[in-house]
Structures are given as C-alpha cells and as structure tokens.
N, C-alpha and C. Protein backbone atom coordinates (compact mmCIF):
# COMPACT_ATOMS: atom_id res chain seq x y z
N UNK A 1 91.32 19.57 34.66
CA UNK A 1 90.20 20.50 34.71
C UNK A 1 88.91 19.71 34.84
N UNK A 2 87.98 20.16 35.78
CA UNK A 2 86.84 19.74 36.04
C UNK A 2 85.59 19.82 35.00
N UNK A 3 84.97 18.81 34.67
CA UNK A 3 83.98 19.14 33.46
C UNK A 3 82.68 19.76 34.34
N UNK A 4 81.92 20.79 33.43
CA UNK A 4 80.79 21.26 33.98
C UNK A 4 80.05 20.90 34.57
N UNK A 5 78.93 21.25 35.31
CA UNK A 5 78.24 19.98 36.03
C UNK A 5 77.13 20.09 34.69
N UNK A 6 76.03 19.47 34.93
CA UNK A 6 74.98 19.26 34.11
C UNK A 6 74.10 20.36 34.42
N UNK A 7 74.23 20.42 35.43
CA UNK A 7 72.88 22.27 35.96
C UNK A 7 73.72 23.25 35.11
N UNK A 8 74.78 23.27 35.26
CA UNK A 8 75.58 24.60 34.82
C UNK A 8 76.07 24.76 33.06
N UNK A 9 75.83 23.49 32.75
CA UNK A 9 75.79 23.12 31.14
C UNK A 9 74.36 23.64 31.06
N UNK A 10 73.20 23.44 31.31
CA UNK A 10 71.97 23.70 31.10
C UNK A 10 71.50 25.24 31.25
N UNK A 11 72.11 25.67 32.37
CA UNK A 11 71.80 27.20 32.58
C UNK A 11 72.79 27.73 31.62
N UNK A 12 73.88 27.75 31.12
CA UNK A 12 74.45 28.33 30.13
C UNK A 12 73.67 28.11 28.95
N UNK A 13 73.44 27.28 28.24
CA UNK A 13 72.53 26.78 27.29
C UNK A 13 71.17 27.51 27.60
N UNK A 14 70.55 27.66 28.05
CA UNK A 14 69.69 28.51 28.45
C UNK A 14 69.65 30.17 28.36
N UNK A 15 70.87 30.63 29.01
CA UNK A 15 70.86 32.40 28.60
C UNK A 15 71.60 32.15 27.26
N UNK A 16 71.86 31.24 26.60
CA UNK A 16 72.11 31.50 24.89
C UNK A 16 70.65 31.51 23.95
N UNK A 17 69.80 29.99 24.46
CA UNK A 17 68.54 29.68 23.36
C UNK A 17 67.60 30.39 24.10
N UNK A 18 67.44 30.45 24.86
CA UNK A 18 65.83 31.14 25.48
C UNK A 18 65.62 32.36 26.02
N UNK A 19 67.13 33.18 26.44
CA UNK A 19 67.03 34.28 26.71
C UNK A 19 67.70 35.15 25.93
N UNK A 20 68.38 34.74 25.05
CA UNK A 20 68.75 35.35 23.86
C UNK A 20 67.57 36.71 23.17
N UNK A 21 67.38 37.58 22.89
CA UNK A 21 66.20 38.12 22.10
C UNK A 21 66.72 38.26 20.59
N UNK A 22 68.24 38.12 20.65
CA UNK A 22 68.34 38.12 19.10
C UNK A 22 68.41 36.78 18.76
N UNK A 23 68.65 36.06 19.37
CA UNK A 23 68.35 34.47 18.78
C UNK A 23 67.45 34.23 18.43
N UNK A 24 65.88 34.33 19.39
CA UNK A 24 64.85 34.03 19.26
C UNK A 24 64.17 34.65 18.34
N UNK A 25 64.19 36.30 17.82
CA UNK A 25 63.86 37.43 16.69
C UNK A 25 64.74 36.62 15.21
N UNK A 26 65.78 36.05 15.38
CA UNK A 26 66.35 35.02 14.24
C UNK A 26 65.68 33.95 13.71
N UNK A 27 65.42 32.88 14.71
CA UNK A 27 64.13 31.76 14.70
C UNK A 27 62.97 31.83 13.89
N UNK A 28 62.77 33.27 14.40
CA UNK A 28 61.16 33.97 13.97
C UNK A 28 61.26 34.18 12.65
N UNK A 29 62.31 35.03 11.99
CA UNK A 29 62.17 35.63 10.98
C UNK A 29 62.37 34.40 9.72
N UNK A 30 63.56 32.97 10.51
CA UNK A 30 63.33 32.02 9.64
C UNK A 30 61.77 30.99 9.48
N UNK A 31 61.69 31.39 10.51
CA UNK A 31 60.11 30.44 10.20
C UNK A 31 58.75 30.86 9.85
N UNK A 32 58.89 32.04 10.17
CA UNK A 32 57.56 32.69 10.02
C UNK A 32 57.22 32.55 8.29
N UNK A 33 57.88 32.28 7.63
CA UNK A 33 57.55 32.14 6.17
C UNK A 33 57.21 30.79 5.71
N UNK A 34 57.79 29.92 6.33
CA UNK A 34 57.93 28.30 6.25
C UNK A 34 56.53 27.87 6.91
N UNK A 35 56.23 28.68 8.40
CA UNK A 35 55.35 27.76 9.67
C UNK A 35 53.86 28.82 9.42
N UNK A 36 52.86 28.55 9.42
CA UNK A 36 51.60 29.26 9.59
C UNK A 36 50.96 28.83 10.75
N UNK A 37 50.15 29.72 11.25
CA UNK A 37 49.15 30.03 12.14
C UNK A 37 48.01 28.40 12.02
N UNK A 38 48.34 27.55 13.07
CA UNK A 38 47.67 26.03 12.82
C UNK A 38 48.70 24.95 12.29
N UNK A 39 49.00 25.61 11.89
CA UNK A 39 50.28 24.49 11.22
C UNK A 39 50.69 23.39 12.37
N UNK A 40 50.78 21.68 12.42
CA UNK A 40 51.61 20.85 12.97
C UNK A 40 53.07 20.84 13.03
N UNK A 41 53.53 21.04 13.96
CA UNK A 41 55.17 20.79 13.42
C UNK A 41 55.61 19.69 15.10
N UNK A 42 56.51 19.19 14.45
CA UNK A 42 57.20 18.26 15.46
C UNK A 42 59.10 19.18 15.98
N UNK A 43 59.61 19.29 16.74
CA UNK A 43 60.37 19.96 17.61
C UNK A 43 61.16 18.77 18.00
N UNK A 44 62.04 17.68 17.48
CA UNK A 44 62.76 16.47 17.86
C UNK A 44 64.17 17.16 18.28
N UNK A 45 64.38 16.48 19.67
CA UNK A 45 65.24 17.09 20.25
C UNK A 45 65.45 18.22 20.51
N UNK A 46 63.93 18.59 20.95
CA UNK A 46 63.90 20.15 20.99
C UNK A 46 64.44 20.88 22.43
N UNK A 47 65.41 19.68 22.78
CA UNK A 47 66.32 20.69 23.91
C UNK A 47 65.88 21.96 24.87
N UNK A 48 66.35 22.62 24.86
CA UNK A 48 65.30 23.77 25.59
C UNK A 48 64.09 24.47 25.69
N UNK A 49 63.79 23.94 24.15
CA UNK A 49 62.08 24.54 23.54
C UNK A 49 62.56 25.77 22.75
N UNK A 50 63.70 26.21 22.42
CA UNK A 50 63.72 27.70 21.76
C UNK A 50 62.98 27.70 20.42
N UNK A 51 62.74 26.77 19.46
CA UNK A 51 62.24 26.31 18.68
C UNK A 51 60.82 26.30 18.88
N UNK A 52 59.99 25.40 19.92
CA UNK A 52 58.99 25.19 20.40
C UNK A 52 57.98 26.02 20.51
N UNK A 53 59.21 27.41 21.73
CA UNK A 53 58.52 28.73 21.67
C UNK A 53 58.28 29.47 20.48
N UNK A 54 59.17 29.69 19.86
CA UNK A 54 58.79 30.65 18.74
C UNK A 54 57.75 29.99 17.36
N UNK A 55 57.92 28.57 17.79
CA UNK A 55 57.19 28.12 16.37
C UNK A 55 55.22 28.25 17.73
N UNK A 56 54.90 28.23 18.74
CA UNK A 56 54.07 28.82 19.39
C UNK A 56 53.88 30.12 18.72
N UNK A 57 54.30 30.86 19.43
CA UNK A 57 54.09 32.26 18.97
C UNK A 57 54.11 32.79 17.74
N UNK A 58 54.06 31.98 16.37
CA UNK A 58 53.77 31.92 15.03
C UNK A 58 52.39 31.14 15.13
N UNK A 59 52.05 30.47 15.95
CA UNK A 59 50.80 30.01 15.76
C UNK A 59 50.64 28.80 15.47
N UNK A 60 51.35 27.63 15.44
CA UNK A 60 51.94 26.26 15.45
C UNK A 60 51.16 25.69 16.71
N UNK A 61 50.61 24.52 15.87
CA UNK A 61 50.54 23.34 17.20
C UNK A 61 52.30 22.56 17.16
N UNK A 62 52.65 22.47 18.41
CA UNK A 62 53.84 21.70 18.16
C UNK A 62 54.08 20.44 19.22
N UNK A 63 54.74 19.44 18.61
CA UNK A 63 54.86 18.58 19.82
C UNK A 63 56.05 18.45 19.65
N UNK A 64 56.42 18.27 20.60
CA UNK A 64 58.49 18.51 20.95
C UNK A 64 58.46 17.26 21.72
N UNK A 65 59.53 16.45 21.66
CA UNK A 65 60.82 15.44 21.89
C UNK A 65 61.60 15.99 22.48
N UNK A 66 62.06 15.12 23.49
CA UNK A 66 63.67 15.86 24.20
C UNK A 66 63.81 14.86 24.93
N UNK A 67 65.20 13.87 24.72
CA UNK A 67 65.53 12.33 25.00
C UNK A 67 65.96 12.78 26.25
N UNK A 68 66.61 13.76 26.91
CA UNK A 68 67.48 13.97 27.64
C UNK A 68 66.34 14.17 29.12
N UNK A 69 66.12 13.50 30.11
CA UNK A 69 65.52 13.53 31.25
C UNK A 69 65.82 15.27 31.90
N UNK A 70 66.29 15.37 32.21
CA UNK A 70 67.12 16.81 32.53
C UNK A 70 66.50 17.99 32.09
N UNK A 71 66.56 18.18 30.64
CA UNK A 71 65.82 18.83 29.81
C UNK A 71 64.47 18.79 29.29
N UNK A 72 63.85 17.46 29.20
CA UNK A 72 62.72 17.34 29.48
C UNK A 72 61.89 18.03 30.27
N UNK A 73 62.07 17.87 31.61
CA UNK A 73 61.65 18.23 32.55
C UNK A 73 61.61 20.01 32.43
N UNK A 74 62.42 20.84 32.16
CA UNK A 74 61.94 22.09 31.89
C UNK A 74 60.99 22.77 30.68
C-alpha cells in the first residue's frame, strides 16, 4: 500500500483542525478562560494554526513555530 502523499496528509489535516467548527468552538471554550484579550502566547509547532486562530480571535498576540517547511508556508 502506497503512503499518502504530503499534499493529501495536509489537506486531510486541514478539514479536521481548521475546518472543523466543533473543533475550533472546543479550542475556544478551553482557552478563553486561560488566554485574555493582549495576552502573549507562543503556538510551537503550531502546525496548521488551529490554535493560532482561535487564540487570535480571543484577542492574543501570538507567535507560532512550525518546523515543517510545508506547513509553514500556509
């Protein structure tokens, strides 16, 4: 059996973390108590950004990491 390609590992990974709305409404409800409006947070290995985004939209400065060239880039 043929292993995935890397586009098709990524776009799957993708309609799970970023297009998810109950994933992302999950994220929220864990951080929104932890993360405030200004708050610094760092995002290491933040892979797709699902993290990234929602700690944004709480109001977070964030700077995100992502070793992976591939993923980076989106």
């Amino acid at each position: 059996m043929k292993a995935p390609s890397s586009s098709a590992g990524i776009e799957r990974s993708r309609s799970v973390y970023r297009l998810d709305q109950r994933h992302l409404a999950s994220l929220e409800r864990f951080y929104r108590p932890l993360v405030k409006a200004g708050d610094l947070v760092f995002d290491i290995g933040a892979h797709l950004g699902d993290r990234s985004a929602v700690l944004r939209k709480i109001g977070a400065r964030v700077v995100a990491l992502e070793p992976q060239p591939a993923l980076a880039s989106l």
